[in-house]
Protein backbone atom coordinates (compact mmCIF):
# COMPACT_ATOMS: atom_id res chain seq x y z
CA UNK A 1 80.62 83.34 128.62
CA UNK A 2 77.25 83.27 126.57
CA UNK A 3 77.87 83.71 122.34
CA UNK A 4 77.49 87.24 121.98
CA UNK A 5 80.48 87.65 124.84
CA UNK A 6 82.27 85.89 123.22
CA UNK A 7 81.89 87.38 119.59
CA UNK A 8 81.86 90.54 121.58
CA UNK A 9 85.80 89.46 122.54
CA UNK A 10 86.75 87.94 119.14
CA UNK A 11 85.81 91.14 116.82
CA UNK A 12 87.51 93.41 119.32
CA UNK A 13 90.62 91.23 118.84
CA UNK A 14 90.51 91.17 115.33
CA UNK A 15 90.37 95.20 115.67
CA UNK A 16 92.70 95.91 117.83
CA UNK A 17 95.23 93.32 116.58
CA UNK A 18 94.65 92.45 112.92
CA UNK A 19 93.65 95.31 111.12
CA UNK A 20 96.15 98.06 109.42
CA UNK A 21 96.39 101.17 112.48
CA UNK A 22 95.82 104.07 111.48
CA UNK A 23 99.56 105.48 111.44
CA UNK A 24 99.69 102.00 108.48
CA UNK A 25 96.32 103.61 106.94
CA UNK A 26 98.30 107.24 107.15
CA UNK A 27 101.64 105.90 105.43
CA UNK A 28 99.88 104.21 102.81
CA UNK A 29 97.56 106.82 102.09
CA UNK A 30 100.15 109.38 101.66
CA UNK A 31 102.31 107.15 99.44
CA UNK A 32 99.13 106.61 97.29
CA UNK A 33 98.76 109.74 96.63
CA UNK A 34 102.26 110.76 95.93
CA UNK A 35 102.10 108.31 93.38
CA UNK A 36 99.16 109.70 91.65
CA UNK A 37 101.21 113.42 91.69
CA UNK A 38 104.08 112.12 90.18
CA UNK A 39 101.61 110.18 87.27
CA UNK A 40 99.11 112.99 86.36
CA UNK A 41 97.30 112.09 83.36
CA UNK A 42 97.59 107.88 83.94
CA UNK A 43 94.88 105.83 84.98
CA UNK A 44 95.88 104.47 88.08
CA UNK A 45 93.70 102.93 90.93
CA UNK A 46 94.31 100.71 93.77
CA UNK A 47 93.55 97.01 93.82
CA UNK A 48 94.46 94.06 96.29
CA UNK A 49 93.75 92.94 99.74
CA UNK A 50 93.96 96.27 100.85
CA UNK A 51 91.99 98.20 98.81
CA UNK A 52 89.58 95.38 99.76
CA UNK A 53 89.60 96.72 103.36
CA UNK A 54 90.27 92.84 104.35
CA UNK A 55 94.42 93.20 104.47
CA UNK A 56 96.27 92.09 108.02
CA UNK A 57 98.40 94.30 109.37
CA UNK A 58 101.23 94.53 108.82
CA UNK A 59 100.74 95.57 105.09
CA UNK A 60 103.71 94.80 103.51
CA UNK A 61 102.52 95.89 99.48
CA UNK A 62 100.34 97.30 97.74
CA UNK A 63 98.89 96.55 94.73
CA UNK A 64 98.39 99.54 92.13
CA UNK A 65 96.85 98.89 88.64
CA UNK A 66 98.41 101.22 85.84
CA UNK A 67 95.91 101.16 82.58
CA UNK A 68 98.07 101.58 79.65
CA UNK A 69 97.61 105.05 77.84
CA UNK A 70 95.24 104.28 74.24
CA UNK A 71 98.43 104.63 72.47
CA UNK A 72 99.46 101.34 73.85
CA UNK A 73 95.85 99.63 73.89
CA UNK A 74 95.07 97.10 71.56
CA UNK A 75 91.69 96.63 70.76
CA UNK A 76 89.26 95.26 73.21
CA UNK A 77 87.08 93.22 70.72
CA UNK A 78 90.52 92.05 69.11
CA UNK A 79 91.36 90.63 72.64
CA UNK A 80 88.22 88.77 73.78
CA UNK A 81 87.86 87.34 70.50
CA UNK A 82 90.92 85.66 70.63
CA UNK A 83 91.57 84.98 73.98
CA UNK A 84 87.67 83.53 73.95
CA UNK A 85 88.94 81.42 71.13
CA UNK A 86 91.46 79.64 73.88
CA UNK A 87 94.26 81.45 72.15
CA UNK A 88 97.02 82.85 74.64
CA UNK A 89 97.49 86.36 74.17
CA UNK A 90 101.05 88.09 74.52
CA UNK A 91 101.77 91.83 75.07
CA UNK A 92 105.20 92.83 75.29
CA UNK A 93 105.08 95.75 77.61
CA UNK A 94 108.60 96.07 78.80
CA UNK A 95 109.30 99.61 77.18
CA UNK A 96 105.98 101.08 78.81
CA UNK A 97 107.32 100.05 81.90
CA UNK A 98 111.05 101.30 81.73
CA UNK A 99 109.50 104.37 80.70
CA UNK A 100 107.33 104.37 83.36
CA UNK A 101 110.05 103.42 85.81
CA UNK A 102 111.95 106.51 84.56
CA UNK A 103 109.26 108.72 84.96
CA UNK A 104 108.72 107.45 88.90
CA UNK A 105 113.04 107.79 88.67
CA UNK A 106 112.45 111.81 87.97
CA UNK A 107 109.17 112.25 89.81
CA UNK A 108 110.94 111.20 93.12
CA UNK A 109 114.37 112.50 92.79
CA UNK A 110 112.58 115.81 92.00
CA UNK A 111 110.29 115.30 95.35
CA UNK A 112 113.45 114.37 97.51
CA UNK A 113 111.80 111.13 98.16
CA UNK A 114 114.42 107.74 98.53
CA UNK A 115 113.45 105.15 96.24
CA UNK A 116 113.99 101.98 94.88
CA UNK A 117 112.71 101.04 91.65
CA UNK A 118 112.61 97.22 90.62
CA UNK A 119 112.64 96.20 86.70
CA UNK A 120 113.88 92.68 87.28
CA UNK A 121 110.13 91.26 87.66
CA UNK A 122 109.78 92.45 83.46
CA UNK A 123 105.49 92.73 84.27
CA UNK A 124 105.30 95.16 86.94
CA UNK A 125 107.11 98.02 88.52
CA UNK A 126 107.61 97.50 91.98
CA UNK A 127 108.50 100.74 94.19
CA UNK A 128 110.18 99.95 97.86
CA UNK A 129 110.64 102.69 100.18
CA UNK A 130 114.22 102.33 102.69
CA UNK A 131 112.30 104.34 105.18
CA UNK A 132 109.12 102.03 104.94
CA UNK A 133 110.29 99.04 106.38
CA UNK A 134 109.03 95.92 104.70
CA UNK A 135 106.36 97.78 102.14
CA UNK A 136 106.60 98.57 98.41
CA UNK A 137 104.42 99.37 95.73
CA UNK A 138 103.87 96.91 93.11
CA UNK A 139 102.39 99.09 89.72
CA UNK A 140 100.68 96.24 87.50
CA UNK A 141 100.18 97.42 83.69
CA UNK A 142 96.61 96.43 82.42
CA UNK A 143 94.47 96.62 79.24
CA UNK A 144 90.60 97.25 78.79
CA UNK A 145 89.29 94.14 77.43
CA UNK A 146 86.22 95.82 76.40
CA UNK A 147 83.99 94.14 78.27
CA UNK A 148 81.84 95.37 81.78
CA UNK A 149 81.46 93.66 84.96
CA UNK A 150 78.23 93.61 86.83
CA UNK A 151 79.35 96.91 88.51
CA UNK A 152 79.34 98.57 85.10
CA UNK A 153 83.61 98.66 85.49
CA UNK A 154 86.10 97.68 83.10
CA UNK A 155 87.13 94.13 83.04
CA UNK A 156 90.79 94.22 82.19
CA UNK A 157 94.02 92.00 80.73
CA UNK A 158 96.88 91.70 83.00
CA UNK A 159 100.00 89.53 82.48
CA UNK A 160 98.85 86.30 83.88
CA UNK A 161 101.87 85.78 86.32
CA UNK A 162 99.96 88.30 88.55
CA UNK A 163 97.72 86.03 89.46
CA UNK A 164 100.33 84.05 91.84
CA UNK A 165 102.16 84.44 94.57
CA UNK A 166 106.00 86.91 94.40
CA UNK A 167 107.89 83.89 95.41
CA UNK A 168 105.97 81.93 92.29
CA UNK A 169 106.29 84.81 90.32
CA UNK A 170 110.37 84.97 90.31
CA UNK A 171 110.49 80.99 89.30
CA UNK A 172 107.80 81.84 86.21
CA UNK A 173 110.37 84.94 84.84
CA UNK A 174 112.73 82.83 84.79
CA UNK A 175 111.25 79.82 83.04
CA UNK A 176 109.07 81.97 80.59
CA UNK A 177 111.09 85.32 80.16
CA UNK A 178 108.74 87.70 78.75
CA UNK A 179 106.45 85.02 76.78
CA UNK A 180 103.66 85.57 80.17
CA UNK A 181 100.41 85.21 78.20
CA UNK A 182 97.71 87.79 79.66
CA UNK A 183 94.31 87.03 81.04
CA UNK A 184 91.48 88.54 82.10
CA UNK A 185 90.98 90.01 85.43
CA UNK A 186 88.55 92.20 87.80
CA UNK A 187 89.76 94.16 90.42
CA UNK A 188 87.13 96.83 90.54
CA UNK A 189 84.41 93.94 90.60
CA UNK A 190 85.97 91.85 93.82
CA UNK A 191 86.53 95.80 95.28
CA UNK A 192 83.07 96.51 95.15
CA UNK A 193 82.01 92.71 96.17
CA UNK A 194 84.18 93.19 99.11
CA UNK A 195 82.62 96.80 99.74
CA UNK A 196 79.13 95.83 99.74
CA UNK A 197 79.77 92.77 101.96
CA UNK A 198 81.61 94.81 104.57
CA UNK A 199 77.78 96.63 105.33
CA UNK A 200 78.42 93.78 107.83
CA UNK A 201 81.49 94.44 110.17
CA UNK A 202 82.01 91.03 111.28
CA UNK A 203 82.72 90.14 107.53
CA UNK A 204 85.97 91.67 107.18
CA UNK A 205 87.30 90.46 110.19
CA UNK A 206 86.39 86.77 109.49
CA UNK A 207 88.40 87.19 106.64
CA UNK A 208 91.26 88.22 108.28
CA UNK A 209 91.37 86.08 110.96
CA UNK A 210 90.75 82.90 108.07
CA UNK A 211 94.09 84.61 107.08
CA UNK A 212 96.34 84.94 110.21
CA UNK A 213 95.08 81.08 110.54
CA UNK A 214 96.41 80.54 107.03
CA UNK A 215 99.84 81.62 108.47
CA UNK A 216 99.80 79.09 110.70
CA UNK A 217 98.72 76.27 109.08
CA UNK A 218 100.68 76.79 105.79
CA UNK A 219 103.79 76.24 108.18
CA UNK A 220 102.63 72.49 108.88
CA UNK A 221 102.44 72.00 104.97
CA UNK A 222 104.66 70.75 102.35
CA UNK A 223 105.19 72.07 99.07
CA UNK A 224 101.94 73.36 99.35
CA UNK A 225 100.25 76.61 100.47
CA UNK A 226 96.63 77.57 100.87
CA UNK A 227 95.85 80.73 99.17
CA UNK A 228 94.83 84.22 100.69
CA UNK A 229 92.87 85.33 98.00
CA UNK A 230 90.94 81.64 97.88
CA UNK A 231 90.13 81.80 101.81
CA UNK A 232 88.81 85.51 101.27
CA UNK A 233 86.30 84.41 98.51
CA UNK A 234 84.95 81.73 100.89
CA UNK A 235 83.96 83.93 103.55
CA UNK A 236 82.54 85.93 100.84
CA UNK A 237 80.51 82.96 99.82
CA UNK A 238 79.70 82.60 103.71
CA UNK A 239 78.40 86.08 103.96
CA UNK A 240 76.49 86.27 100.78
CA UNK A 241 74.14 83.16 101.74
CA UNK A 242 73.95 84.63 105.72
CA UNK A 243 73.60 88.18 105.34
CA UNK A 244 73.60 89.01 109.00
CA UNK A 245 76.19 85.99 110.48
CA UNK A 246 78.40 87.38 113.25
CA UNK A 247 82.19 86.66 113.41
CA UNK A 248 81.81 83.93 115.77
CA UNK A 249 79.04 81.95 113.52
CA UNK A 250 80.93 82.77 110.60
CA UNK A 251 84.68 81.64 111.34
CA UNK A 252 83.12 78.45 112.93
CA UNK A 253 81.13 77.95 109.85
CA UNK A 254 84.68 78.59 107.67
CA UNK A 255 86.20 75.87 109.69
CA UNK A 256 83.41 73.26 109.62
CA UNK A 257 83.20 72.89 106.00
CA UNK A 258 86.91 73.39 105.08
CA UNK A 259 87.11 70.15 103.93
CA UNK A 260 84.17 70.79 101.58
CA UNK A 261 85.72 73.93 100.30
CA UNK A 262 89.50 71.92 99.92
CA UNK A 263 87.78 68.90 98.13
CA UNK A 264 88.34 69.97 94.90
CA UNK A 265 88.23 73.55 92.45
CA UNK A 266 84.79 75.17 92.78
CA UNK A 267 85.10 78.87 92.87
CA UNK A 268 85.06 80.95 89.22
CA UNK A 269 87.05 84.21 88.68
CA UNK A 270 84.66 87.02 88.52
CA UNK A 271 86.71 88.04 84.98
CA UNK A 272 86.26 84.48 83.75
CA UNK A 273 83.79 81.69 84.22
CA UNK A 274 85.52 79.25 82.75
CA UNK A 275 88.58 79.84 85.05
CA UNK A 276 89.25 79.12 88.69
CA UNK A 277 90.85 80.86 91.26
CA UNK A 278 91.18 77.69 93.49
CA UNK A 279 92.21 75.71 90.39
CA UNK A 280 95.51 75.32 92.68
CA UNK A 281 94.14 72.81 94.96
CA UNK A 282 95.29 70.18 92.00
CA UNK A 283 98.79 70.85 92.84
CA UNK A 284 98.29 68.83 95.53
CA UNK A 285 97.92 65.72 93.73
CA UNK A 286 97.60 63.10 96.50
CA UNK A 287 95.17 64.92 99.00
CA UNK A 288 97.51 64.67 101.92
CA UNK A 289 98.40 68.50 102.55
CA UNK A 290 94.49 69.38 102.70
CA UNK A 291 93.99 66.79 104.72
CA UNK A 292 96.38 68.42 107.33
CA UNK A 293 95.25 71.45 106.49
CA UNK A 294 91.28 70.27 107.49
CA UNK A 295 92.78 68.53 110.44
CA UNK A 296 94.14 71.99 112.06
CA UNK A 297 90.72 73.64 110.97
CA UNK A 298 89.36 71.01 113.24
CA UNK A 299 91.06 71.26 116.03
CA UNK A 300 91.41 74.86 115.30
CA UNK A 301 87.11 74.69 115.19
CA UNK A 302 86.87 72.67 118.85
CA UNK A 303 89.02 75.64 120.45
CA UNK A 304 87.04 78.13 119.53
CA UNK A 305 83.97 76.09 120.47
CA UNK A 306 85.41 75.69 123.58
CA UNK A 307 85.38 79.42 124.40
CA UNK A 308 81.45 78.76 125.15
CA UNK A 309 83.18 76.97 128.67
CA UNK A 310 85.00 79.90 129.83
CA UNK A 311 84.26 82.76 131.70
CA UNK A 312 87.01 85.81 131.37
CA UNK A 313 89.31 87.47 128.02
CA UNK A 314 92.05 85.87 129.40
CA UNK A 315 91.08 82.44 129.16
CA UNK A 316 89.65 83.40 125.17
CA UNK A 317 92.87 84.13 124.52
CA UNK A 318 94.54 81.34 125.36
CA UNK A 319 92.09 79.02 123.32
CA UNK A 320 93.19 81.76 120.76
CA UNK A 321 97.00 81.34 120.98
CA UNK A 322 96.76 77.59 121.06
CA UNK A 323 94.26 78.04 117.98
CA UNK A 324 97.14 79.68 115.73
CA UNK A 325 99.90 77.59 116.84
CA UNK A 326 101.55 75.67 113.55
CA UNK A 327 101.61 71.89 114.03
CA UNK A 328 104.51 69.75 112.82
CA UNK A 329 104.76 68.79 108.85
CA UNK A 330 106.61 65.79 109.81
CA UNK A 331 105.27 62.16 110.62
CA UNK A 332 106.75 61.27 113.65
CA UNK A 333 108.74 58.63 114.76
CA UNK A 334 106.75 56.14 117.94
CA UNK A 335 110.71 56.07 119.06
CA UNK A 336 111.10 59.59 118.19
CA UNK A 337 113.80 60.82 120.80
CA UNK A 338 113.09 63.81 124.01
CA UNK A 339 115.80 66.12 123.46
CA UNK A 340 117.63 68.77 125.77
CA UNK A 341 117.57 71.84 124.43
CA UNK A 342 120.50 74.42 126.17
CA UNK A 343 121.07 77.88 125.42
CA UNK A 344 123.51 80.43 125.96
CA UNK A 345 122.55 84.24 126.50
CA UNK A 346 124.98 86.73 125.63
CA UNK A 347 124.25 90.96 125.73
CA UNK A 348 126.04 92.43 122.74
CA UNK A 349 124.70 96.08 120.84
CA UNK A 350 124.11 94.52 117.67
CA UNK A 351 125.97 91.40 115.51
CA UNK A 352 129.11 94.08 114.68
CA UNK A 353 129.49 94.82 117.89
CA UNK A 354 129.95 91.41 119.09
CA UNK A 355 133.33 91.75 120.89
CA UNK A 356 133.24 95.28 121.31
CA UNK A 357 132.91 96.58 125.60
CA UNK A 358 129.91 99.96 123.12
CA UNK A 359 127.29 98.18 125.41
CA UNK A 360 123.60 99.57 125.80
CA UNK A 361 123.24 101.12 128.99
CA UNK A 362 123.30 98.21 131.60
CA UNK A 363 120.76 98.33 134.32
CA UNK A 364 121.77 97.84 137.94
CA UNK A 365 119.57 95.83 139.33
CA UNK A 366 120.02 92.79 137.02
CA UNK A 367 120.31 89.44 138.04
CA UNK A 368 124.19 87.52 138.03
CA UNK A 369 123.94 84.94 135.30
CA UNK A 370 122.59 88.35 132.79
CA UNK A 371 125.76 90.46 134.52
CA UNK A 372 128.03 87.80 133.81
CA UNK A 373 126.60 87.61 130.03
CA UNK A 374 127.93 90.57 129.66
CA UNK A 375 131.23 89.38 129.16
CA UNK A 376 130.65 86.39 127.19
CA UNK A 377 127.82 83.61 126.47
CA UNK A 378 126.19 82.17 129.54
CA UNK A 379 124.20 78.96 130.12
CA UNK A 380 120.04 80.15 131.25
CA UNK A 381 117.65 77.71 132.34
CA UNK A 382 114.43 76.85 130.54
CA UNK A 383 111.21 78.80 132.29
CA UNK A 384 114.26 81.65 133.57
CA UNK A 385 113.04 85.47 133.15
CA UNK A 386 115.02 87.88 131.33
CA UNK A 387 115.40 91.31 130.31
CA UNK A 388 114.83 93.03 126.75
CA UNK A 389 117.99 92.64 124.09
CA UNK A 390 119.75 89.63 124.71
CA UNK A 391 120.40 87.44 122.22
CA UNK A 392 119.94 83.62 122.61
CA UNK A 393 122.10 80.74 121.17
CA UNK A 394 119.38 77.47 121.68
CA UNK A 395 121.64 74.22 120.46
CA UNK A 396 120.18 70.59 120.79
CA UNK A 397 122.05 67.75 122.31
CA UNK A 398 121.48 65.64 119.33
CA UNK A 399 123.87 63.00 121.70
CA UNK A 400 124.58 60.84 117.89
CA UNK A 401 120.95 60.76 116.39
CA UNK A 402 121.51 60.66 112.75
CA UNK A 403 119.70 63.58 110.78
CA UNK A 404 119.16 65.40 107.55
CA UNK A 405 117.59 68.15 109.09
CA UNK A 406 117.27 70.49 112.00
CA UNK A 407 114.14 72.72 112.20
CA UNK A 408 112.56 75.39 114.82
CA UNK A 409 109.41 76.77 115.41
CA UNK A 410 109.49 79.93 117.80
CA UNK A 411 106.28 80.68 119.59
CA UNK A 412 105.53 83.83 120.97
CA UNK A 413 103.39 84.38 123.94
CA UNK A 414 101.34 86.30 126.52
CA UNK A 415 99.27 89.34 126.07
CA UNK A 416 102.02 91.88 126.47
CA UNK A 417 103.64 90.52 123.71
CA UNK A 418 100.08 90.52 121.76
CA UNK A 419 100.17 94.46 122.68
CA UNK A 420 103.10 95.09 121.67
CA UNK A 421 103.75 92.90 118.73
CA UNK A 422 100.36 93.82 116.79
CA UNK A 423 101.46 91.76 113.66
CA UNK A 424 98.64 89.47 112.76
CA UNK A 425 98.37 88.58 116.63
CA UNK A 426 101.01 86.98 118.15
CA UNK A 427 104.47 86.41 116.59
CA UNK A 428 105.98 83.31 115.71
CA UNK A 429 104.41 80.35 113.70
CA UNK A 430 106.87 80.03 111.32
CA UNK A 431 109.68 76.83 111.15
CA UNK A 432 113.15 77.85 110.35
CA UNK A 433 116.32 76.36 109.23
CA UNK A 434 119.54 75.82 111.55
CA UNK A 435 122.31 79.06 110.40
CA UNK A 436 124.30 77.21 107.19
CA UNK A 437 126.75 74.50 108.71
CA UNK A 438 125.39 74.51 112.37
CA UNK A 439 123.22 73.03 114.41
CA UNK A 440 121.96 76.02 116.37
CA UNK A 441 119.17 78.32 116.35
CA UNK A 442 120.18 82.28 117.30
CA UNK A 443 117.26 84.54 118.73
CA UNK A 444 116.94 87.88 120.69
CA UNK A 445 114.69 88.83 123.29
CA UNK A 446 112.14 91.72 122.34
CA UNK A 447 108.87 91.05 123.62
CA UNK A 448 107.46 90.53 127.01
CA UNK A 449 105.38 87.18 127.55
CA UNK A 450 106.57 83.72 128.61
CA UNK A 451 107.45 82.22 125.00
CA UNK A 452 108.99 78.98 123.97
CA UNK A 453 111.21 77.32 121.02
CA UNK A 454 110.56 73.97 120.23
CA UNK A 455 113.43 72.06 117.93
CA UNK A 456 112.48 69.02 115.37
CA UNK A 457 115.17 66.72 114.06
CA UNK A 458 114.42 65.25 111.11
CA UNK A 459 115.70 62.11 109.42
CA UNK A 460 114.04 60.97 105.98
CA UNK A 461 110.94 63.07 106.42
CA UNK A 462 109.99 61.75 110.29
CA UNK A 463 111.08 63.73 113.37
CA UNK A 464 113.40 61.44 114.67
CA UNK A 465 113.72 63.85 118.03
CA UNK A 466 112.36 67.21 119.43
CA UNK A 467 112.81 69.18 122.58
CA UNK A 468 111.00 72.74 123.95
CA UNK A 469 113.13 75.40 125.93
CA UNK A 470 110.90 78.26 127.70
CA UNK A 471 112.10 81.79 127.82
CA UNK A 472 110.49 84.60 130.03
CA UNK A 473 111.03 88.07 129.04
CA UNK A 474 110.33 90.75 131.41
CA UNK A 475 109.17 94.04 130.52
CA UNK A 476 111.82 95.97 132.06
């Protein structure tokens, strides 16, 4: 296949498989603007990834900037003076936001709409929905700093825990209570960066495949993530020096010079010069999780150059799966073990129902071993088909290696599983624990494909032992 095949291929992908549908776009959109019913009056306008046009489906947030009313403003010269000064400044703003949590209370009881409203994070509101699976509204409080961004917007303050990740943010409430200093940021001035740049299709796709590959290689790292937000801005920097790159051109370039992006901190924040947003890159001290990280953009780089060899989707995709398959964190062992990984099917309804004959309807024409699971756990071969909603017990015959721990990394596979699945591509990519006091992994079967588990045990940092089982699922 000649380039423009192949870029052809890629952007459709990224269409089809990364980007919100429009039943997401729908939801979200309606949300939005039941929000903005329930606040008339408040300045409120939509920041983040998504407002960006450059979130991966599945969009599990969104990100909602709430300017504080001019009762609650503090002056704008006031602000920059002293925060230019280096001087942290500190806003208490948690009775705006219980009021403003009692106001959303109200304004969605009175709508019938189920809520959940979340105080515990003491600098934002955040809104989840029990009948929007996995997505919630986060409402940010912000001040006008009084200055203008190069778009002629409002630069603002926001509490400067915003700025990292939700897992980051719980650890910083706890160690700094409400004492968050506030700093500048500029989410209408990345918005309409990100909207100008998108006059080229093929940039908002790079950037979202740079960030399903993030996925994957963040789950070969330790203690150490590459950032979303840091990946986004250098595509951004790719596209503003090559106006017209395509996808292909452009994620190639991304991966080439990873390691010059990774080296050290480079990029400014739009709000502040003097501030980075990859300033994280010095958590990793000794080097050693970039360098993993450039080492999957390399290989990652000589699969997609590889395309240029073949000649149908099929084999693109393939090079594509391998592409965003997480490697091992763990240094392994030149004696490291081959383990036999068995597993045990069983058909239950769900967990409750475990010993209960409430079955799903049973089809006829399935083979013995998934009758006789039925009844109790049953031994399947690795590379054996199976039906839809069976649940897997995978246990390693660890045969008296010594360990500390047990990990997994579940793969799945195949293009009916890519149809199906539409998360950011293909599932999987992510290394789990054992269940608390076993050994085992426990799985179900959803989605058609030939997919595969693969088991690490690990003994002082080194995999001291690792197996693969294969599991077909039919789409019957």
């Amino acid at each position: 296949m000649n380039k423009n095949e192949i870029n052809t291929t890629l952007e459709e992908f990224c269409r089809k498989y990364l980007s919100p549908s429009s039943d997401e776009r729908t939801s979200i959109s309606k949300l939005y603007k039941q929000l903005q019913d329930i606040l008339p009056g408040n300045e409120i306008f939509q920041s983040g990834s998504y407002k960006r046009e450059t979130a991966v489906t599945p969009v599990h947030d969104l990100d909602v900037i709430w300017v504080l009313p001019e009762s609650l403003q503090v002056s704008g010269e006031e602000l920059f003076s002293r925060i230019s000064q280096g001087e942290p400044f500190y806003f208490d703003v948690k009775k705006p936001l219980e009021s403003l949590a009692s106001v959303l209370t109200d304004g969605y009881r009175k709508v019938g709409m189920d809520i959940k409203i979340d105080l515990s994070q003491t600098h934002s509101v955040n809104i989840s929905f029990p009948k929007e699976k996995d997505f919630s509204v986060d409402v940010v409080p912000a001040l006008r700093s009084g200055r203008k961004n190069k778009y002629g917007d409002d630069v603002y303050l926001v509490p400067e825990i915003q700025k990292f990740s939700r897992g980051r943010r719980v650890e910083m409430y706890k160690a700094y209570g409400e004492k968050i200093p506030w700093i500048l940021s500029d989410p209408k001035g990345y918005t309409s960066q990100s909207l100008e740049l998108n006059s080229n299709l093929s940039y908002r796709k790079t950037v979202k495949f740079a960030k399903v590959w993030k996925k994957s290689c963040n789950a070969s790292l330790i203690d150490f993530e590459l950032k979303s937000f840091h990946l986004e801005l250098i595509v951004v920097d790719i596209f503003l020096r090559n106006k017209s790159i395509n996808f292909f051109d452009a994620i190639c370039l991304f991966f080439s010079n990873l390691d010059t992006w990774l080296a050290a901190p480079t990029i400014p924040d739009m709000a502040d010069c003097n501030m980075f947003v990859d300033s994280y890159l010095n958590d990793d001290v000794a080097g050693l999780q970039r360098e993993r990280a450039i080492n999957f953009a390399s290989k990652t780089l000589d699969r997609l150059q590889s395309m240029l060899l073949k000649n149908n989707i099929d084999e693109l995709y393939l090079l594509l799966r391998e592409s965003l398959i997480s490697t091992p964190p763990w240094g392994a062992n030149s004696s490291a073990r081959k383990l036999e990984i068995t597993c045990q099917i069983e058909r239950r309804e769900k967990d409750k129902f475990r010993n209960s004959t409430n079955l799903k309807r049973i089809k006829s024409n399935l083979p013995s071993y998934a009758l006789q699971a039925i009844n109790g756990p049953k031994p399947m071969i690795s590379g054996e088909y199976i039906g839809k909603e069976y649940f897997l017990l995978f246990t390693p015959l660890i045969d008296g290696l010594e360990y500390d721990d047990i990990r997994w990394l579940v793969v799945n596979n195949g293009i009916e599983a890519l149809d199906i699945a539409r998360i950011g591509g293909w599932r999987g990519n992510e290394f789990h624990f054992c269940e608390k006091d076993s050994i085992s992994r426990e799985e179900h079967t959803e989605y058609p494909g030939m997919h595969w588990i693969e088991c690490y045990v690990i003994k002082e940092g080194v995999c001291v032992g690792s197996g693969k089982f294969y599991v077909g699922i039919r789409s019957d």
